[in-house]
PDB file of N, CA and C in Angstrom:
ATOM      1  N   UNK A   1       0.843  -1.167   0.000  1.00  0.00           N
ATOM      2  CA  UNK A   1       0.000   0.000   0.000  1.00  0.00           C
ATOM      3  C   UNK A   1       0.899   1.244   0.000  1.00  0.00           C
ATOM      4  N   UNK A   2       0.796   1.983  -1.245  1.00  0.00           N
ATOM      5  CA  UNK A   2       1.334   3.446  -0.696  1.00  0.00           C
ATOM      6  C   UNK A   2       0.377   4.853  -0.107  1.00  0.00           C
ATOM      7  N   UNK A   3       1.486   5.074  -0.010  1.00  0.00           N
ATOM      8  CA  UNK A   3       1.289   6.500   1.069  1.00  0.00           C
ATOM      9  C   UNK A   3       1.005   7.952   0.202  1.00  0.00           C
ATOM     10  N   UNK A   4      -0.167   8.530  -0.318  1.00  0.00           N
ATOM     11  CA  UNK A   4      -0.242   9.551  -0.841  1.00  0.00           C
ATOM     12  C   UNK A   4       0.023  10.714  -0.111  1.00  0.00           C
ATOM     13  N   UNK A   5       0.672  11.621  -0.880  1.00  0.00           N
ATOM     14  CA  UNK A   5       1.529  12.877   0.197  1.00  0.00           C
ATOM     15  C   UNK A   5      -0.255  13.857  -0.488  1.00  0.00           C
ATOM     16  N   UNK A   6      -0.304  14.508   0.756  1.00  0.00           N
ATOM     17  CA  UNK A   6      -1.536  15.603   0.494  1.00  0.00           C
ATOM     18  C   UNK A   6      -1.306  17.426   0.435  1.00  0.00           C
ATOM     19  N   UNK A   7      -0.216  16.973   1.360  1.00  0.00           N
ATOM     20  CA  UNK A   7      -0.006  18.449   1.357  1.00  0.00           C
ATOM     21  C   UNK A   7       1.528  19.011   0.592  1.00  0.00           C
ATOM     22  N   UNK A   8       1.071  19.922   0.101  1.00  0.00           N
ATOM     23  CA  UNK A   8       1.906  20.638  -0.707  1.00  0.00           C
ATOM     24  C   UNK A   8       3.132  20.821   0.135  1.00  0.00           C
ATOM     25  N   UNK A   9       4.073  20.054  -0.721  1.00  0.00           N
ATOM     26  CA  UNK A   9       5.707  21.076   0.174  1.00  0.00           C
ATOM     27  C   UNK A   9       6.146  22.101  -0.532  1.00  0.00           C
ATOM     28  N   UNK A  10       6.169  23.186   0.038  1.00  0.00           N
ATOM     29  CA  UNK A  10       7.042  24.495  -0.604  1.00  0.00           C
ATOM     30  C   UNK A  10       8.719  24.602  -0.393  1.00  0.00           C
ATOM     31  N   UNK A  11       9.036  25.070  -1.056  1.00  0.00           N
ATOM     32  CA  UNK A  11      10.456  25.273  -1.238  1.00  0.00           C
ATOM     33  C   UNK A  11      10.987  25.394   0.309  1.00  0.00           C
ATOM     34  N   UNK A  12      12.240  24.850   0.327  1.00  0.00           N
ATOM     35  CA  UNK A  12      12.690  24.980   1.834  1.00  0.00           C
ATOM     36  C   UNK A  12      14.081  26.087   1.765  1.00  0.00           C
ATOM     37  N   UNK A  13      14.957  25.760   0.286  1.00  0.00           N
ATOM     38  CA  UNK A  13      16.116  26.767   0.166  1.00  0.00           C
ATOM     39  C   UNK A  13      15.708  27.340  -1.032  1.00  0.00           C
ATOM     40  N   UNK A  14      16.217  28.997  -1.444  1.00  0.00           N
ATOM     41  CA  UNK A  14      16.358  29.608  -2.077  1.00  0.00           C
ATOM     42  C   UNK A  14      17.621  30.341  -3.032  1.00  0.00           C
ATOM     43  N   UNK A  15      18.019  30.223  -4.104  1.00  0.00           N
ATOM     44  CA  UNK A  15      18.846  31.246  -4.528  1.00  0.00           C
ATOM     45  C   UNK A  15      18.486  32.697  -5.010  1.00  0.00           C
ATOM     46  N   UNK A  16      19.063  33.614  -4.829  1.00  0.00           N
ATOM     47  CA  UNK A  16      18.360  34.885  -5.357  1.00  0.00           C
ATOM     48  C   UNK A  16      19.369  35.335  -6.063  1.00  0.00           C
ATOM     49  N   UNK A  17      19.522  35.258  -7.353  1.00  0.00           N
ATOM     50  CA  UNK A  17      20.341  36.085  -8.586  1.00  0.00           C
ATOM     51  C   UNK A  17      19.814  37.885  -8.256  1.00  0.00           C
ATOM     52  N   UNK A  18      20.726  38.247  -7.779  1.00  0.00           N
ATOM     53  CA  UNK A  18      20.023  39.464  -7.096  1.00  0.00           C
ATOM     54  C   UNK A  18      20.780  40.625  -8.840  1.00  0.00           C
ATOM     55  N   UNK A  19      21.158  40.166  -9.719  1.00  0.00           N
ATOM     56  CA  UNK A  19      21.663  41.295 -10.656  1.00  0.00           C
ATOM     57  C   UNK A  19      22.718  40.593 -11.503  1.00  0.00           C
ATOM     58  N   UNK A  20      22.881  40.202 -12.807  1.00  0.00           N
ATOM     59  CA  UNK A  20      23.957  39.743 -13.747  1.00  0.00           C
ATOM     60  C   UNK A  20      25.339  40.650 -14.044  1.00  0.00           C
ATOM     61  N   UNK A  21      24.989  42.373 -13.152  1.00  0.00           N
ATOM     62  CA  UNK A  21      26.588  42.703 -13.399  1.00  0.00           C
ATOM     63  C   UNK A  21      27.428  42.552 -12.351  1.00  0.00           C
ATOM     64  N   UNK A  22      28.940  42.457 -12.626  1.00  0.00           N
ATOM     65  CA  UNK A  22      29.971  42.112 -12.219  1.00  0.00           C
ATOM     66  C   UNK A  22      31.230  42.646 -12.689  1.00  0.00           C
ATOM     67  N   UNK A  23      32.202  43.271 -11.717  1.00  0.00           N
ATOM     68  CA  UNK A  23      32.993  43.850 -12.025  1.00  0.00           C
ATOM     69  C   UNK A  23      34.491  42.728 -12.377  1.00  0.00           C
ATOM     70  N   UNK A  24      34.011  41.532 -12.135  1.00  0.00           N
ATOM     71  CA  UNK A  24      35.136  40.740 -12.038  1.00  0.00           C
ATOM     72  C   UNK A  24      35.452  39.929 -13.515  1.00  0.00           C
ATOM     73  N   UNK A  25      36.333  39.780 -14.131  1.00  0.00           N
ATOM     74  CA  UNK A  25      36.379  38.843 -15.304  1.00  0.00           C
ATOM     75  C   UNK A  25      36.720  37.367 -15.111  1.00  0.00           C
ATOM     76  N   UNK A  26      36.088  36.770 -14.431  1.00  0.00           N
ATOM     77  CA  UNK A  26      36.564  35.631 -14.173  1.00  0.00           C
ATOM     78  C   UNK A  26      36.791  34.440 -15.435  1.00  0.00           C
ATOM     79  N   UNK A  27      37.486  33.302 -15.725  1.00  0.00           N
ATOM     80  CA  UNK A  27      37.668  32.630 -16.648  1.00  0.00           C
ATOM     81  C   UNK A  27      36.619  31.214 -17.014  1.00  0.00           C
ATOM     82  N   UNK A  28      36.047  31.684 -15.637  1.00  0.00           N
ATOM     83  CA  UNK A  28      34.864  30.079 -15.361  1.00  0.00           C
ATOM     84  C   UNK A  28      33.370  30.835 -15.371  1.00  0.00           C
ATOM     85  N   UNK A  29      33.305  31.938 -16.090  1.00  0.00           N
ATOM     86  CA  UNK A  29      32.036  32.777 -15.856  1.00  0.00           C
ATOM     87  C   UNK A  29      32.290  33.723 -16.700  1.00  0.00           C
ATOM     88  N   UNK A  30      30.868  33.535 -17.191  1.00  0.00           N
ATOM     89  CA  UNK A  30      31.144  34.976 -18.418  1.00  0.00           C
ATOM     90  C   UNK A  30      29.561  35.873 -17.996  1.00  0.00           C
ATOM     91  N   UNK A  31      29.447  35.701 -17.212  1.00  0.00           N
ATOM     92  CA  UNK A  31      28.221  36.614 -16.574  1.00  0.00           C
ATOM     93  C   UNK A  31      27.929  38.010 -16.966  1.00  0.00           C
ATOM     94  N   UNK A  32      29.883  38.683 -16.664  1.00  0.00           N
ATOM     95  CA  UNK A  32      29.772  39.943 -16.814  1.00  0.00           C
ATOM     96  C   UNK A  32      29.304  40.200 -18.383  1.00  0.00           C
ATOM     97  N   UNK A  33      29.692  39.416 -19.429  1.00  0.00           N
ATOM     98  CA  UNK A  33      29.829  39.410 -20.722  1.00  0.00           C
ATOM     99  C   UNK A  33      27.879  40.388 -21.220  1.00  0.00           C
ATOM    100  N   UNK A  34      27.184  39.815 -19.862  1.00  0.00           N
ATOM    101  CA  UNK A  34      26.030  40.270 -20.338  1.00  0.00           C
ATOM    102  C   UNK A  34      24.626  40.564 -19.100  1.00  0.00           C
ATOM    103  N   UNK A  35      25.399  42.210 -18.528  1.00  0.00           N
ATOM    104  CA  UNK A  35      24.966  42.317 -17.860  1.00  0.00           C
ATOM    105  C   UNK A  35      23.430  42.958 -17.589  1.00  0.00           C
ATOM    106  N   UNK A  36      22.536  42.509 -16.449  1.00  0.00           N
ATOM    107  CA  UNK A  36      21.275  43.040 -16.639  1.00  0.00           C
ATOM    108  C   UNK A  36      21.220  43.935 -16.146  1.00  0.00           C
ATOM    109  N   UNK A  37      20.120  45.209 -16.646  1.00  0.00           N
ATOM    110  CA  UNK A  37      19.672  46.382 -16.190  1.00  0.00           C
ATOM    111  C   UNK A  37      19.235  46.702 -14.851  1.00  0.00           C
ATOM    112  N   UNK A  38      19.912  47.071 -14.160  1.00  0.00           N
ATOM    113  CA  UNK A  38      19.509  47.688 -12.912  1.00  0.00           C
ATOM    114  C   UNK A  38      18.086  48.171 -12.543  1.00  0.00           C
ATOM    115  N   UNK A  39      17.297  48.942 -13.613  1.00  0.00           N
ATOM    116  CA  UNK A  39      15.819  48.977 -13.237  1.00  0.00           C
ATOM    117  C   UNK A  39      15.056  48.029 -13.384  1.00  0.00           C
ATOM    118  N   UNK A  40      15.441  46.823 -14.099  1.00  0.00           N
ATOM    119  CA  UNK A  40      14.645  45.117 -14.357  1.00  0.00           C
ATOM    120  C   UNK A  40      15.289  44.383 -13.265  1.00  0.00           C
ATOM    121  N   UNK A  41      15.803  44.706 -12.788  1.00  0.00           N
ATOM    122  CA  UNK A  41      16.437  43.762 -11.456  1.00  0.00           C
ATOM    123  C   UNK A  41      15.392  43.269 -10.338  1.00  0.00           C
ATOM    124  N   UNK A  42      15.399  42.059  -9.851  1.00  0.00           N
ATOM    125  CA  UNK A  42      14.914  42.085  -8.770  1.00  0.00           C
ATOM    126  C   UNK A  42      15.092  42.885  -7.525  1.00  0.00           C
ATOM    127  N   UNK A  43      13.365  43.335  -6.509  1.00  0.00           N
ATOM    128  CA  UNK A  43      13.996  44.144  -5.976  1.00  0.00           C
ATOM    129  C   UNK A  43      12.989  43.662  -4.301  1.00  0.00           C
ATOM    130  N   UNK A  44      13.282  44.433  -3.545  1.00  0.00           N
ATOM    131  CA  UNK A  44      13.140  43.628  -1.653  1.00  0.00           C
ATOM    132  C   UNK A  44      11.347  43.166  -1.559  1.00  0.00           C
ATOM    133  N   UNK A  45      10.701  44.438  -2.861  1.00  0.00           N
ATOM    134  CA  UNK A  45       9.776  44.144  -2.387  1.00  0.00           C
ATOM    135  C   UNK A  45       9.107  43.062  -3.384  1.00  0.00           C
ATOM    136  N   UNK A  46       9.765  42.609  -4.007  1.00  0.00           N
ATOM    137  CA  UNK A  46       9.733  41.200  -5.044  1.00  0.00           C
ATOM    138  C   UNK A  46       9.469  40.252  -4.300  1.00  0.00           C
ATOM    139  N   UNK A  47      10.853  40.254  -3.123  1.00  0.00           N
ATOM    140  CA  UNK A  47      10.979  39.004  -2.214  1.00  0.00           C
ATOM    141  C   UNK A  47       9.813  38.693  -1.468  1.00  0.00           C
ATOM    142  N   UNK A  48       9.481  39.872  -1.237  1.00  0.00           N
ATOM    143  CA  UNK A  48       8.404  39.865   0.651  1.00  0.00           C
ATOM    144  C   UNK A  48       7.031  38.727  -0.335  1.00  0.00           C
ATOM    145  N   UNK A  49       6.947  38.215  -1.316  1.00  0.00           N
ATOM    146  CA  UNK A  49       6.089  37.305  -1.689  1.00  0.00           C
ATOM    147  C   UNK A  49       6.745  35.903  -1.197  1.00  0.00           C
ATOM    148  N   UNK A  50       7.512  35.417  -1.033  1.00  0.00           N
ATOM    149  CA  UNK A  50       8.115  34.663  -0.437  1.00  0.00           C
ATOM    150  C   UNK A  50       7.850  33.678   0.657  1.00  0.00           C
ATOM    151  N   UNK A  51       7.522  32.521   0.787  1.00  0.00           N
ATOM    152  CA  UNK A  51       6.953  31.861   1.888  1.00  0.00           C
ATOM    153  C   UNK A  51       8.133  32.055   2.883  1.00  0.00           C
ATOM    154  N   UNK A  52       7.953  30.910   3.640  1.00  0.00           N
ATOM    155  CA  UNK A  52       8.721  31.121   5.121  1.00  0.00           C
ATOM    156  C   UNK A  52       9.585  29.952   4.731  1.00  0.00           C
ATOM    157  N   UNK A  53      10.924  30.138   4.599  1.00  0.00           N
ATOM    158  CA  UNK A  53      11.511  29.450   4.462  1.00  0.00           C
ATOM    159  C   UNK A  53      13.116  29.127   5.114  1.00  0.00           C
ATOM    160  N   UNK A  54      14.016  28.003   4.886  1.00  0.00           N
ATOM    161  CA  UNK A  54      14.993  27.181   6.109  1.00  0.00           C
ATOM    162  C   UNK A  54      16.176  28.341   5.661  1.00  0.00           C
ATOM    163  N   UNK A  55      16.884  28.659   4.369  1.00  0.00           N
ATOM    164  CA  UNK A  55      17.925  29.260   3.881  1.00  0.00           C
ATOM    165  C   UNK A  55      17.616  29.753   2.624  1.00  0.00           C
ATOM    166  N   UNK A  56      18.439  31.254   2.760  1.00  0.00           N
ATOM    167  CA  UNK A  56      18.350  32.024   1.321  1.00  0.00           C
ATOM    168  C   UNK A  56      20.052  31.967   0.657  1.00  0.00           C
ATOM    169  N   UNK A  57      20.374  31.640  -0.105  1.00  0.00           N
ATOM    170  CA  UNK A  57      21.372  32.475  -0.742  1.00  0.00           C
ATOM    171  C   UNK A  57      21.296  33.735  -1.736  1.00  0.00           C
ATOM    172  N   UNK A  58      21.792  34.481  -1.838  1.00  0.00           N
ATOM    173  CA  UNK A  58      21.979  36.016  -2.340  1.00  0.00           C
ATOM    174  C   UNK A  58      23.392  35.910  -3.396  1.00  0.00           C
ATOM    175  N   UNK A  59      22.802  35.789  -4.684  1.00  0.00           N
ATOM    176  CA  UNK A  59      24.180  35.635  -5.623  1.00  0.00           C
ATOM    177  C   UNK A  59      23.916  36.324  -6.449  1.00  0.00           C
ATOM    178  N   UNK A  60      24.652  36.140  -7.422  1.00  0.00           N
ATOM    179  CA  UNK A  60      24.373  37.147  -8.642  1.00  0.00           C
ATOM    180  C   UNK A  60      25.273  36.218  -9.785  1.00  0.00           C
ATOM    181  N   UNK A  61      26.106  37.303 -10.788  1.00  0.00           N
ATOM    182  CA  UNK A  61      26.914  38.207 -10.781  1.00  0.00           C
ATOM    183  C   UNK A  61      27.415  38.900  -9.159  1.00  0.00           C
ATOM    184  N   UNK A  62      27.996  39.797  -9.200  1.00  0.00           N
ATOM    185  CA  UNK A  62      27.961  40.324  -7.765  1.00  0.00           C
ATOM    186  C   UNK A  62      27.054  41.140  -7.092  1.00  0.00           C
ATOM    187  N   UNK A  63      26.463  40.747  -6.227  1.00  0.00           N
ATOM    188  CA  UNK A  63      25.167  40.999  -5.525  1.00  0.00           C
ATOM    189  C   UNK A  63      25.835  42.684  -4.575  1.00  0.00           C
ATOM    190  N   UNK A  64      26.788  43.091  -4.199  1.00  0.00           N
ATOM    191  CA  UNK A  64      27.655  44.209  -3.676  1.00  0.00           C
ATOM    192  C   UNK A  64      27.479  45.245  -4.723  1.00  0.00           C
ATOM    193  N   UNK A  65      27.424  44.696  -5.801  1.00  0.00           N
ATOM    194  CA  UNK A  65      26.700  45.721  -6.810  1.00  0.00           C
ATOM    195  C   UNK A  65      25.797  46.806  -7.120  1.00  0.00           C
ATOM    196  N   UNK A  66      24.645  45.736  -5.959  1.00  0.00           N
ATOM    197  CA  UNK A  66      23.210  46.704  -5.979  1.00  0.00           C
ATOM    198  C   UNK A  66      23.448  47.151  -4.553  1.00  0.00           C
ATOM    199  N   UNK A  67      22.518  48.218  -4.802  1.00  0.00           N
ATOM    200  CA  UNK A  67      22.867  49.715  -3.561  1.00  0.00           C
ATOM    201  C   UNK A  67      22.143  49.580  -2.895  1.00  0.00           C
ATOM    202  N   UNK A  68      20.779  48.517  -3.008  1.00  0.00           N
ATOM    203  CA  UNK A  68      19.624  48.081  -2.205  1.00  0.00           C
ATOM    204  C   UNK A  68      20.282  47.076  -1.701  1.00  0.00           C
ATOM    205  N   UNK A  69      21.071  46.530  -1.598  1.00  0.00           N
ATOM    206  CA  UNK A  69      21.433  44.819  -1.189  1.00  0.00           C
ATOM    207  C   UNK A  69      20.873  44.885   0.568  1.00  0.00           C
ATOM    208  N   UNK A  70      21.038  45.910   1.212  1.00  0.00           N
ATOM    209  CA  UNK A  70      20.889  45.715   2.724  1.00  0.00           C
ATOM    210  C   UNK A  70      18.863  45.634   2.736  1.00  0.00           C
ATOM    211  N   UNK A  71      18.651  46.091   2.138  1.00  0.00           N
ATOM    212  CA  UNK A  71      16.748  45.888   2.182  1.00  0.00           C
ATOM    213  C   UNK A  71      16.842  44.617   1.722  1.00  0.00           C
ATOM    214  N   UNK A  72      17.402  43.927   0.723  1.00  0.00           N
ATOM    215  CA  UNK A  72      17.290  42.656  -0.067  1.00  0.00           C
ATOM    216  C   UNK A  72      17.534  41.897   1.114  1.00  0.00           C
ATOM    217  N   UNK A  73      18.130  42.456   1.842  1.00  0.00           N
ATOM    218  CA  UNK A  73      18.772  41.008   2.803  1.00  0.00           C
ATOM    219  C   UNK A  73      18.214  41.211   4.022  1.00  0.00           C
ATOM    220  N   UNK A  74      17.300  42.427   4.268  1.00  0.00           N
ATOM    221  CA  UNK A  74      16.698  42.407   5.426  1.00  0.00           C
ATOM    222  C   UNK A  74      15.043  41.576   5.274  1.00  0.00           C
ATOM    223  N   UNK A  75      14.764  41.600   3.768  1.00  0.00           N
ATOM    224  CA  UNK A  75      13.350  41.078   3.534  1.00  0.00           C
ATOM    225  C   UNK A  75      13.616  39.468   3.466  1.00  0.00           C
ATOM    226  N   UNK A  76      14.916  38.913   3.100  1.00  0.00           N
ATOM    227  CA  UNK A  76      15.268  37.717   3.287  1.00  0.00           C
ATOM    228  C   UNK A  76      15.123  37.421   4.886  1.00  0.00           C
ATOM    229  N   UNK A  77      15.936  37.767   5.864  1.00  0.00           N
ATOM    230  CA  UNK A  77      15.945  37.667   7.189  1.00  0.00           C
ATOM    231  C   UNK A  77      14.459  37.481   7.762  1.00  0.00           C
ATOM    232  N   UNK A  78      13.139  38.549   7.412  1.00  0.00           N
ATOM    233  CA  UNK A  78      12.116  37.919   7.905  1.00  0.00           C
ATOM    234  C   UNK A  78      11.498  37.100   7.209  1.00  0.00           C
ATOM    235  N   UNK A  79      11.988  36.094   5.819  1.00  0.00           N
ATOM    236  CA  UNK A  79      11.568  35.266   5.298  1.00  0.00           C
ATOM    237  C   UNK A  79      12.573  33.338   5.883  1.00  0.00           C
ATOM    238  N   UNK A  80      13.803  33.805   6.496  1.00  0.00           N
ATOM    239  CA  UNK A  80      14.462  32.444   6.679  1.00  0.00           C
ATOM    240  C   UNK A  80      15.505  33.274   7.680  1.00  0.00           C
ATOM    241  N   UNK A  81      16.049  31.947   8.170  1.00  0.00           N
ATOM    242  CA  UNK A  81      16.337  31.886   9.504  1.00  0.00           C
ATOM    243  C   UNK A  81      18.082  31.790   9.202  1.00  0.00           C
ATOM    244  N   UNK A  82      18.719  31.434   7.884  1.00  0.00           N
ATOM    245  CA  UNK A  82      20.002  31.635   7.162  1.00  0.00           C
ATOM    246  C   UNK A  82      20.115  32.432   6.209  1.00  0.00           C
ATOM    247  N   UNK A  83      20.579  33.280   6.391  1.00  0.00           N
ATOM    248  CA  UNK A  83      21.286  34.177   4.609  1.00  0.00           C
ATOM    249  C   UNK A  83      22.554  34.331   4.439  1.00  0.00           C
ATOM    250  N   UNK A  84      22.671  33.711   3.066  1.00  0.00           N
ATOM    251  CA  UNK A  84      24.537  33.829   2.877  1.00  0.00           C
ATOM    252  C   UNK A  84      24.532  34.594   1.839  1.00  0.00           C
ATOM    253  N   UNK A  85      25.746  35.549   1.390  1.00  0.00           N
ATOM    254  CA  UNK A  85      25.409  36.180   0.030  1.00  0.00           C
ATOM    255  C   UNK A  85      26.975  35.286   0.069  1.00  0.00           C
ATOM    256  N   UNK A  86      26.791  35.140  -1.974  1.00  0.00           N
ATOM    257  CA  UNK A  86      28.109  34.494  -2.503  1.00  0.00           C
ATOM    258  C   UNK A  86      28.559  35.748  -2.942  1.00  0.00           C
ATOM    259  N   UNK A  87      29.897  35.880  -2.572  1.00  0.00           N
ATOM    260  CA  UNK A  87      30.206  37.363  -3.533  1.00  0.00           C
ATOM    261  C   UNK A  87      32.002  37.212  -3.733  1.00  0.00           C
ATOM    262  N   UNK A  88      32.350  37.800  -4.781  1.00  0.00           N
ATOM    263  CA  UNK A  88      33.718  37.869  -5.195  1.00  0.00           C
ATOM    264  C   UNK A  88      34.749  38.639  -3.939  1.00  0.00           C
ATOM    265  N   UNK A  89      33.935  39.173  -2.724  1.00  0.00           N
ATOM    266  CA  UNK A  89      34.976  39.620  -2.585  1.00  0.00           C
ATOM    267  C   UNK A  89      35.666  41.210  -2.536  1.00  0.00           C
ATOM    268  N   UNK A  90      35.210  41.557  -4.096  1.00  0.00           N
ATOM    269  CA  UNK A  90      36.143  42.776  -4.065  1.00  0.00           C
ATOM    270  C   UNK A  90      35.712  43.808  -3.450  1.00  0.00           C
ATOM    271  N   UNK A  91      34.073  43.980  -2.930  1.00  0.00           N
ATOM    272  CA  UNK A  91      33.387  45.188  -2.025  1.00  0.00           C
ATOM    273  C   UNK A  91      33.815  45.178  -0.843  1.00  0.00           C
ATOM    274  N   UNK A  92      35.177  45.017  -0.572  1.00  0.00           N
ATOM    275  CA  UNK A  92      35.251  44.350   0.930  1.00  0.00           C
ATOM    276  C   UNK A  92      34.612  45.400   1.933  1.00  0.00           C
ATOM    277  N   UNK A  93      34.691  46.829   1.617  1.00  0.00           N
ATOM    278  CA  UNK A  93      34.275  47.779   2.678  1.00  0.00           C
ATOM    279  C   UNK A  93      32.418  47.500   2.550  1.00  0.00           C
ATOM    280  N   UNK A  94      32.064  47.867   1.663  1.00  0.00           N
ATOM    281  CA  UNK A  94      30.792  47.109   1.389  1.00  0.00           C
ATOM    282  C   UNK A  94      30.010  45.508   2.260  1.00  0.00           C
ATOM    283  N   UNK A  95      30.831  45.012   2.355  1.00  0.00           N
ATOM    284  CA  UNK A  95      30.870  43.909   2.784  1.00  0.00           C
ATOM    285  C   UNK A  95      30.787  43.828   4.254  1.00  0.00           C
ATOM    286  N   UNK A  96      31.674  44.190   4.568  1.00  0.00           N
ATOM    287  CA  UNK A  96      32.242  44.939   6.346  1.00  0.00           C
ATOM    288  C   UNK A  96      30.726  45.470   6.535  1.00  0.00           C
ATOM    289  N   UNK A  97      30.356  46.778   6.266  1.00  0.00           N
ATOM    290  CA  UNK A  97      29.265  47.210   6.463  1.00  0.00           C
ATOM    291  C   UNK A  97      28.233  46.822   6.728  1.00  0.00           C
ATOM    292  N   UNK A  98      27.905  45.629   5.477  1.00  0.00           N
ATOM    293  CA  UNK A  98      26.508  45.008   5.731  1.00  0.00           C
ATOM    294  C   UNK A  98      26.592  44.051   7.335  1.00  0.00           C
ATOM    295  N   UNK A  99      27.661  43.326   7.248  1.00  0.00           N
ATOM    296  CA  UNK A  99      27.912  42.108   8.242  1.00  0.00           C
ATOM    297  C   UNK A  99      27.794  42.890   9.637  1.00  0.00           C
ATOM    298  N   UNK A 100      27.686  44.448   9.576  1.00  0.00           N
ATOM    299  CA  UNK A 100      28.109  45.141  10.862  1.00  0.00           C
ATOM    300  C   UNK A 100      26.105  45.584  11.099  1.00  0.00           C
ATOM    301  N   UNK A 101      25.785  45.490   9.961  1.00  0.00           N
ATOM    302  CA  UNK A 101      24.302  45.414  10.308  1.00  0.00           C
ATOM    303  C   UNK A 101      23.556  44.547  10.364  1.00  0.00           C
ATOM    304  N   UNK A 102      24.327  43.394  10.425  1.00  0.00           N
ATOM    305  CA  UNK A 102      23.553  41.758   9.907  1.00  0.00           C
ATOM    306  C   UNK A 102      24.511  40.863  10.116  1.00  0.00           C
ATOM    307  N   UNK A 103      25.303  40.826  11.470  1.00  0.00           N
ATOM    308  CA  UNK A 103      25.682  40.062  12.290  1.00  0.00           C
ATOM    309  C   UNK A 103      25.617  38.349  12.282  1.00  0.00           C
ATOM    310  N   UNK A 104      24.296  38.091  11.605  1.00  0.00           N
ATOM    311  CA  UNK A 104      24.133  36.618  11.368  1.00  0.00           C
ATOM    312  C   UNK A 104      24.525  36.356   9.780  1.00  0.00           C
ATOM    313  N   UNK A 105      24.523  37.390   9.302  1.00  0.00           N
ATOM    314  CA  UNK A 105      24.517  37.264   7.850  1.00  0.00           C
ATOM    315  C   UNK A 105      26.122  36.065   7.500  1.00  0.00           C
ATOM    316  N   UNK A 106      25.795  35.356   6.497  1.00  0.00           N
ATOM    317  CA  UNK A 106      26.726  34.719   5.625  1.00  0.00           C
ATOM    318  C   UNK A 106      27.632  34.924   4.979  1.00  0.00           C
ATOM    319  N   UNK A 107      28.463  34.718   4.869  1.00  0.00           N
ATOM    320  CA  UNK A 107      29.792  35.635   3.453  1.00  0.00           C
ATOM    321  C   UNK A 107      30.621  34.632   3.210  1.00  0.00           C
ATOM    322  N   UNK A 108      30.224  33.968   1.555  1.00  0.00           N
ATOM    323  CA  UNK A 108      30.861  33.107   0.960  1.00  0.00           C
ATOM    324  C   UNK A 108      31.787  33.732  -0.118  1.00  0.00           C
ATOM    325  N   UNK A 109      32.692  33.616   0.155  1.00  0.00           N
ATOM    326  CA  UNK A 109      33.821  34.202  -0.911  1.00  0.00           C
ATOM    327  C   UNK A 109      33.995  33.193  -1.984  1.00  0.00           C
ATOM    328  N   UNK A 110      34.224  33.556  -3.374  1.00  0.00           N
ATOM    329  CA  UNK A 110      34.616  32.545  -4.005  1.00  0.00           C
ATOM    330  C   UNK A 110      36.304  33.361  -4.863  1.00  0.00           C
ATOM    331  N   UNK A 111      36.906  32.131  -4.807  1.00  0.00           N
ATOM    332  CA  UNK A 111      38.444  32.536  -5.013  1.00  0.00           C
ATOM    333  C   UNK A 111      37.975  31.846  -6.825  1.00  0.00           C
ATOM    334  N   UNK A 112      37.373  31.649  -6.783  1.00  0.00           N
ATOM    335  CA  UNK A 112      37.657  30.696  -8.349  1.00  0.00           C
ATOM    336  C   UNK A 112      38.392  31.356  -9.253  1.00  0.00           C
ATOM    337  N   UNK A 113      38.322  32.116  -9.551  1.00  0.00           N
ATOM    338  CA  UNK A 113      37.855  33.443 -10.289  1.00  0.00           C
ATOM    339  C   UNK A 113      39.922  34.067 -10.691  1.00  0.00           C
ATOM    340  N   UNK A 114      40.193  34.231  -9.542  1.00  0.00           N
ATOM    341  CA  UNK A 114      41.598  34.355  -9.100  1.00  0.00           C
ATOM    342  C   UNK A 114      42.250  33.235 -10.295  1.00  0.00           C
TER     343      UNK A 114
END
């Protein structure tokens, strides 16, 4: 006898391509090659549709990019209980900043690129 599932499962992790430009030329990514418009970008109040969910990631291109990133990551925070942004790196003061307002926040560096 099987077991019919009834209730809907919703997504538990998220990625958020928060913007396709990037200041970096990396050799394993050609992202920058074709970057998207800043006014078509996703934006915080996009997210707040969002169920309740376990982990967000925040990537892009480089997500340090957009000048909203701290609303982006505050509408994540009351949507999940983890947020990591993947980022190259090179915003480091940028970077510093956010983590100094978002203490739990994530920061995945990727060296690939190097």
């Amino acid at each position: 006898m099987s077991k019919i599932r009834s209730v809907n499962t919703l997504p538990t992790d998220v990625s958020i391509i928060t913007t396709y430009r990037c200041q970096m030329r990396c050799q394993m990514c050609n992202i920058w090659k074709f970057p998207s418009d800043e006014n078509k970008e996703i934006t915080a109040l996009d997210l707040e549709k969002l169920p309740r969910l376990k982990f967000a990631n925040v990537t892009g291109g480089e997500p340090f990019q957009r000048k909203d990133l701290a609303d982006i990551v505050s509408v994540l925070f009351s949507k999940a209980k983890r947020v990591v942004i993947s980022t190259s790196g090179w915003h480091y003061e940028r970077i510093i900043k956010l983590a100094e307002k978002f203490p739990n926040i994530g920061i995945r560096v990727s060296i690939e690129g190097l």
